[in-house]
N, C-alpha and C. Protein backbone atom coordinates (compact mmCIF):
# COMPACT_ATOMS: atom_id res chain seq x y z
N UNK A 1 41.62 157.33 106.10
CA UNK A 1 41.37 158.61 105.47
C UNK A 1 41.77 158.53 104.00
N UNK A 2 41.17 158.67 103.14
CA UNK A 2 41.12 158.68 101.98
C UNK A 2 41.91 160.42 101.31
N UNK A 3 42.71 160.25 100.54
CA UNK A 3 43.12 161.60 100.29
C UNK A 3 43.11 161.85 98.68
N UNK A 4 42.67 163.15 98.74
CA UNK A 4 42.28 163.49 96.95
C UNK A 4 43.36 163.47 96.84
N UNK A 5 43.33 163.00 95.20
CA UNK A 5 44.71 163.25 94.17
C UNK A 5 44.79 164.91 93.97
N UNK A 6 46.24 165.42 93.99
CA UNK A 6 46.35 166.78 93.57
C UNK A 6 46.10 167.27 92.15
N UNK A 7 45.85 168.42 92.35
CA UNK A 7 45.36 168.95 91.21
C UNK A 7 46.88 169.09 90.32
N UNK A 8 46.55 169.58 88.89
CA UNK A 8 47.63 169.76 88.06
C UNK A 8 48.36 171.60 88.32
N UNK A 9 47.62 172.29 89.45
CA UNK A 9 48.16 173.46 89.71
C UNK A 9 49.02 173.13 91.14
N UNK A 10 48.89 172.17 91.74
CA UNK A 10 48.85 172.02 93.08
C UNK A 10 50.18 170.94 92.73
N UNK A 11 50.35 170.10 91.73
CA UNK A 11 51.70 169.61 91.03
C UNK A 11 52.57 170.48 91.05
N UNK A 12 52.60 171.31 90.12
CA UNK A 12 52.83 172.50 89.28
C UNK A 12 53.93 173.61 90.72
N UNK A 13 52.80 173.89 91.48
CA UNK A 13 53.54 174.93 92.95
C UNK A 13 54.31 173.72 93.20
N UNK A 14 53.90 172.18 93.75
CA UNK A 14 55.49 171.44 94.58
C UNK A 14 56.45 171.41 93.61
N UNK A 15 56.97 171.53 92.29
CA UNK A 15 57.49 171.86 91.52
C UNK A 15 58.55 172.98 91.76
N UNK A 16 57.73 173.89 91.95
CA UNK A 16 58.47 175.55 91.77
C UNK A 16 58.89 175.54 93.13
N UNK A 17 58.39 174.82 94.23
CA UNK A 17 58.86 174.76 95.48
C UNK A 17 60.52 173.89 95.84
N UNK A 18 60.25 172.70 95.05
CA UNK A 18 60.97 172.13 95.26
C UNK A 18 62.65 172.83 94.24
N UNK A 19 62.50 173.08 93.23
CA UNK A 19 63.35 174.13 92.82
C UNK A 19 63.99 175.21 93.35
N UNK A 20 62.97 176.23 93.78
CA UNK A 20 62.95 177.01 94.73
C UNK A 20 64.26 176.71 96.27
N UNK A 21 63.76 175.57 96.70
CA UNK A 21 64.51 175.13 97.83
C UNK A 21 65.89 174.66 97.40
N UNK A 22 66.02 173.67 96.16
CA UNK A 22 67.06 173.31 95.94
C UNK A 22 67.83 174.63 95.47
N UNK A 23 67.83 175.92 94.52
CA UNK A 23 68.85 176.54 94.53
C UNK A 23 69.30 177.29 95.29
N UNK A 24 68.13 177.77 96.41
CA UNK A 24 68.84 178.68 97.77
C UNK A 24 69.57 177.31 98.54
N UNK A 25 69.27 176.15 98.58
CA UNK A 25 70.50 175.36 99.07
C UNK A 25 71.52 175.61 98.51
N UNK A 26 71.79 175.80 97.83
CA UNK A 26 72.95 175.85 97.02
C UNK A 26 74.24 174.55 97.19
N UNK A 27 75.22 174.77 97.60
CA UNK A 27 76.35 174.03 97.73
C UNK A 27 76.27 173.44 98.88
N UNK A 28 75.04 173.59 99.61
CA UNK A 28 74.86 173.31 101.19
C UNK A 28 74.44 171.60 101.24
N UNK A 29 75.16 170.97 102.04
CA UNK A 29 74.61 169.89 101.32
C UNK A 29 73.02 169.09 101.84
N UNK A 30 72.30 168.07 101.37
CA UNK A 30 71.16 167.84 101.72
C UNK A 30 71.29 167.20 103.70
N UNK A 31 72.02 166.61 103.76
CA UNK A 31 72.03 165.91 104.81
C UNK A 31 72.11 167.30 106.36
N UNK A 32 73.10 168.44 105.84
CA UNK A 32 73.34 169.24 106.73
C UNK A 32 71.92 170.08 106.94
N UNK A 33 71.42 170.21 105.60
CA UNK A 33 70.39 170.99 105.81
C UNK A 33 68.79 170.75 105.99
N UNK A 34 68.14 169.32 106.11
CA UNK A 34 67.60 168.47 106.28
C UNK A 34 67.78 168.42 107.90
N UNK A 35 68.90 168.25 108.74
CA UNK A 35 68.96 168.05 110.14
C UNK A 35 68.97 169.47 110.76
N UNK A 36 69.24 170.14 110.06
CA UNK A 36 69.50 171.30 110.64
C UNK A 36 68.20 172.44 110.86
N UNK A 37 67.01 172.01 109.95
CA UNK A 37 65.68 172.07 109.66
C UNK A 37 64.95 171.34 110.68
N UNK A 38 65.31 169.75 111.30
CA UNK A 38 65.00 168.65 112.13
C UNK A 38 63.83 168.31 110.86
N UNK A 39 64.26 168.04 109.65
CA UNK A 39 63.54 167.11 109.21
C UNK A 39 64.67 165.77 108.39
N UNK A 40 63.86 164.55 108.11
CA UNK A 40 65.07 164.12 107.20
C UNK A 40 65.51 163.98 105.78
N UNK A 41 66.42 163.86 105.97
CA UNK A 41 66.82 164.37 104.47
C UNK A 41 66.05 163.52 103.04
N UNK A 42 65.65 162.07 103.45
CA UNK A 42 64.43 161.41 102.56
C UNK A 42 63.19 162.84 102.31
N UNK A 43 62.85 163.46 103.59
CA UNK A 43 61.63 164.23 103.36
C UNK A 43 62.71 165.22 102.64
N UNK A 44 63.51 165.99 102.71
CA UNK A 44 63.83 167.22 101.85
C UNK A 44 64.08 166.71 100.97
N UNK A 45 64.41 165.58 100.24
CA UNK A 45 64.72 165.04 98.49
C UNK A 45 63.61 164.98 98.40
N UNK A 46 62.24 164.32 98.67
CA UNK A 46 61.08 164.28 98.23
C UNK A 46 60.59 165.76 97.72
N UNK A 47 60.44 166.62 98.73
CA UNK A 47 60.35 167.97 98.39
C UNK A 47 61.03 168.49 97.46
N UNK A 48 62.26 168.42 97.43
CA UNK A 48 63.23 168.86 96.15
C UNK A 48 63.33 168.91 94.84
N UNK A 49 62.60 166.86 94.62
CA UNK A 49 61.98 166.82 93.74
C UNK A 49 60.96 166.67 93.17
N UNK A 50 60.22 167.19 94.37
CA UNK A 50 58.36 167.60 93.60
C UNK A 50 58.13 166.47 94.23
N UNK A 51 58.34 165.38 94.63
CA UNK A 51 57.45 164.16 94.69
C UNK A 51 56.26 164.21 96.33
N UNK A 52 57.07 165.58 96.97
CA UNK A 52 55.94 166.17 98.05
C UNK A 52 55.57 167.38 97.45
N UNK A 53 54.53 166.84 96.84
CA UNK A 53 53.79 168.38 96.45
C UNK A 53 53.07 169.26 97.16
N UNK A 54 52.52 168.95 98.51
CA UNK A 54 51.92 169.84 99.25
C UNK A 54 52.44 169.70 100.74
N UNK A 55 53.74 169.91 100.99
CA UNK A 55 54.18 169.23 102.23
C UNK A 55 53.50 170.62 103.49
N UNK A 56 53.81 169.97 104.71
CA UNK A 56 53.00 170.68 105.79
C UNK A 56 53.56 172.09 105.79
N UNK A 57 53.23 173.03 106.78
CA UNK A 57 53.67 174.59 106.92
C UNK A 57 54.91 174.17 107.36
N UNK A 58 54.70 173.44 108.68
CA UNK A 58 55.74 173.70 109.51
C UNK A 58 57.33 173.15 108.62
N UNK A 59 56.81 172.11 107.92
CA UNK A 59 58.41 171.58 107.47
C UNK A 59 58.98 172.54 106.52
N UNK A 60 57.85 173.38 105.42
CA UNK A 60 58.34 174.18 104.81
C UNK A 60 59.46 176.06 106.08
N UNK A 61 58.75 175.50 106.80
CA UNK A 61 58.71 176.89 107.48
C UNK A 61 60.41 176.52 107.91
N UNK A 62 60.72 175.78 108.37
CA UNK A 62 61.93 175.09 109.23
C UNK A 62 63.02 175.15 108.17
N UNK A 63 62.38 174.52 107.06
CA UNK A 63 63.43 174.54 105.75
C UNK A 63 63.90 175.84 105.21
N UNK A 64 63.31 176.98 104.98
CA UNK A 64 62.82 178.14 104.63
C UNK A 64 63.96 178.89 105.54
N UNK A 65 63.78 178.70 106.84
CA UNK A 65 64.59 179.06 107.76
C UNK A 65 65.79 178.98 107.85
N UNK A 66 66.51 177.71 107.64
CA UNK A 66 67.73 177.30 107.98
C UNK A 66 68.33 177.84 106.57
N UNK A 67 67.58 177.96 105.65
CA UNK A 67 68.19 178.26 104.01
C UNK A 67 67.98 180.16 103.93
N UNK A 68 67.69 180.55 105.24
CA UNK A 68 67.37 181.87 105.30
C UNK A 68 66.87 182.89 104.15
N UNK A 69 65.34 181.89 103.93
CA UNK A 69 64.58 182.41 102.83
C UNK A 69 63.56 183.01 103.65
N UNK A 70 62.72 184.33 103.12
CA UNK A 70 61.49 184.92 103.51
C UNK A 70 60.35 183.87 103.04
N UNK A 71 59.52 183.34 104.22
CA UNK A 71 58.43 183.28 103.55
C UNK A 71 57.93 183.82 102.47
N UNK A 72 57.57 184.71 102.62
CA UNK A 72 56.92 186.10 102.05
C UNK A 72 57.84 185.36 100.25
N UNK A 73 59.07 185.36 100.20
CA UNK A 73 59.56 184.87 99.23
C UNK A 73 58.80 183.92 98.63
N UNK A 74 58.93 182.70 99.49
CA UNK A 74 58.51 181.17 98.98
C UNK A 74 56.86 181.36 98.51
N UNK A 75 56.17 182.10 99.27
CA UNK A 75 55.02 182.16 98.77
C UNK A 75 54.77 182.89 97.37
N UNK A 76 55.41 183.73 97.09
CA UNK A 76 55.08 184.92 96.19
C UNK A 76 56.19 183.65 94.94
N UNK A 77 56.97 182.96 94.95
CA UNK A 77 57.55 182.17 94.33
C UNK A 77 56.86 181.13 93.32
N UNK A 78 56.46 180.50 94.60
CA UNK A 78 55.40 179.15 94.56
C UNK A 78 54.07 179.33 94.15
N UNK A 79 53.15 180.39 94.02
CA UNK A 79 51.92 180.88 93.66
C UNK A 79 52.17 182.01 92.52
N UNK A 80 53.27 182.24 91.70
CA UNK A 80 53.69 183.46 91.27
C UNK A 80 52.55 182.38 89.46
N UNK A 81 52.07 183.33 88.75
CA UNK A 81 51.18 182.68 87.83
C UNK A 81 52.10 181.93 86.65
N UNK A 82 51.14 181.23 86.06
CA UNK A 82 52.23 180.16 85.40
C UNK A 82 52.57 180.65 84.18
N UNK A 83 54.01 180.71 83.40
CA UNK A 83 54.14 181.22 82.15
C UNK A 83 54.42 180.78 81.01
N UNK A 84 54.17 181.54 80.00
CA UNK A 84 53.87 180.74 78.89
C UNK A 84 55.92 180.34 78.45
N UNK A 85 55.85 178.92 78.01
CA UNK A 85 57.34 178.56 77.42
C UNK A 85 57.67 179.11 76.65
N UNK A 86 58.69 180.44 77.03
CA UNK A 86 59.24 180.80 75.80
C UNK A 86 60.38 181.22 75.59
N UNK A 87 61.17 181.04 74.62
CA UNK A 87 63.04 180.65 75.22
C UNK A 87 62.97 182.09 75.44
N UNK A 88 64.35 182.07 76.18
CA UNK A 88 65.01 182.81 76.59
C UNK A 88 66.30 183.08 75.73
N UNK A 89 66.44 184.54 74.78
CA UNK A 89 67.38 184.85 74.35
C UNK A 89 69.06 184.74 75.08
N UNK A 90 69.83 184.32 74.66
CA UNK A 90 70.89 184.19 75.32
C UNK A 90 71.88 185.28 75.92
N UNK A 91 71.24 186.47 74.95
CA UNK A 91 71.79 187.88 75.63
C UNK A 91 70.49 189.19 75.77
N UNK A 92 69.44 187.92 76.13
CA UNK A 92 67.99 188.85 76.82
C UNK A 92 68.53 190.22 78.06
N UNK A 93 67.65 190.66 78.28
CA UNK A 93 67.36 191.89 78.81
C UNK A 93 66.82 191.26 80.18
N UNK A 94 67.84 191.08 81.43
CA UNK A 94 67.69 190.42 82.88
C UNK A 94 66.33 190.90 83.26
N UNK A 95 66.29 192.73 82.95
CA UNK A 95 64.99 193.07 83.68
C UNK A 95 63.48 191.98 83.31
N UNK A 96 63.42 191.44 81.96
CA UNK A 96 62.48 190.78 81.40
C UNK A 96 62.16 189.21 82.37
N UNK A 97 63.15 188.94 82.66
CA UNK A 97 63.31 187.44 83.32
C UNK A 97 64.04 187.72 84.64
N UNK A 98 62.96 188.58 85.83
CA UNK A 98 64.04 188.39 87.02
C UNK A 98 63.85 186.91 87.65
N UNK A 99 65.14 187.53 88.37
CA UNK A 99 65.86 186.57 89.30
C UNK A 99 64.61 186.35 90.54
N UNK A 100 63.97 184.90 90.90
CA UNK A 100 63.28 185.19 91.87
C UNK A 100 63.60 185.22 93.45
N UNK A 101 65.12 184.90 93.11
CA UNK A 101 66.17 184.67 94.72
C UNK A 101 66.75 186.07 94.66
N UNK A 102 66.78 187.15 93.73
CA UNK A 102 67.48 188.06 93.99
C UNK A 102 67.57 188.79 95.46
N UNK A 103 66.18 188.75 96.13
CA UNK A 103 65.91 189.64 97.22
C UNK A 103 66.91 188.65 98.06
N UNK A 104 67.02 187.25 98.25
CA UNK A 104 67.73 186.60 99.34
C UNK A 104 69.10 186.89 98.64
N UNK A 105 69.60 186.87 97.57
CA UNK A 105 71.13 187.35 97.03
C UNK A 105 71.58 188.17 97.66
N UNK A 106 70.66 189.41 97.80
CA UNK A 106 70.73 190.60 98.24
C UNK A 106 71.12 190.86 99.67
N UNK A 107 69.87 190.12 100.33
CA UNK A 107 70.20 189.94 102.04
C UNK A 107 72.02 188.94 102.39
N UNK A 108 71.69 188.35 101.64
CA UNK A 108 72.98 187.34 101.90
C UNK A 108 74.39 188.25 101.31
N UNK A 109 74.15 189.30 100.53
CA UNK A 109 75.84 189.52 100.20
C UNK A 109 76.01 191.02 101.09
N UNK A 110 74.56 191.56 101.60
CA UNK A 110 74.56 192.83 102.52
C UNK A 110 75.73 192.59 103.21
N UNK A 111 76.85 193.76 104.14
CA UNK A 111 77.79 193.85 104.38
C UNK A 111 77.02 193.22 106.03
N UNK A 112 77.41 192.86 106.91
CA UNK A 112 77.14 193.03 108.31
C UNK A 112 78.07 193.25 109.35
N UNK A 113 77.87 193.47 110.54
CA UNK A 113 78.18 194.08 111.68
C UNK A 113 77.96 195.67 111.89
């Protein structure tokens, strides 16, 4: 089977994906969260760092999971349109540049029981 080369938008999303995944990992480390997904941790560094740019549903879905991200997140993340480079003032206005993990910040510091 012969497989097309990816496009430069289709780069671009395993990119924002692989970002994406690495900071909701956070301090978690790759090996725990790689098995804990049941994938291995070679495949989540690849992903991490872009070098799987279009990896399958399911591994994203598993990963997504264990890092207790919304789909709904990763998609709206990873397809969100591309923007133009332009610095960021050092005491900018947050509303201008949100946070795209805020909604999982949010779920994660909610009080529970």
């Amino acid at each position: 089977m012969v497989r097309l080369p990816l496009t430069p938008a289709e780069v671009e999303r395993g990119k924002r994906l692989g970002v994406l995944l690495r900071r909701a990992r956070g301090e978690r480390s790759m090996l725990e969260t790689a098995l804990d997904a049941g994938v291995s941790p070679e495949t989540l560094r690849k992903i991490e760092s872009g070098r799987v740019a279009t990896p399958a549903f399911p591994t994203i879905a598993a990963i997504a999971d264990v890092l207790d991200l919304s789909l709904d997140i990763v998609w709206a993340e990873i397809n969100r349109p591309r923007r133009a480079a332009t610095p960021v003032a050092r005491h900018s206005d947050p509303r201008r540049h949100p946070d795209p993990l805020a909604p999982v910040k949010a779920v994660r510091a909610a009080p529970t029981g």
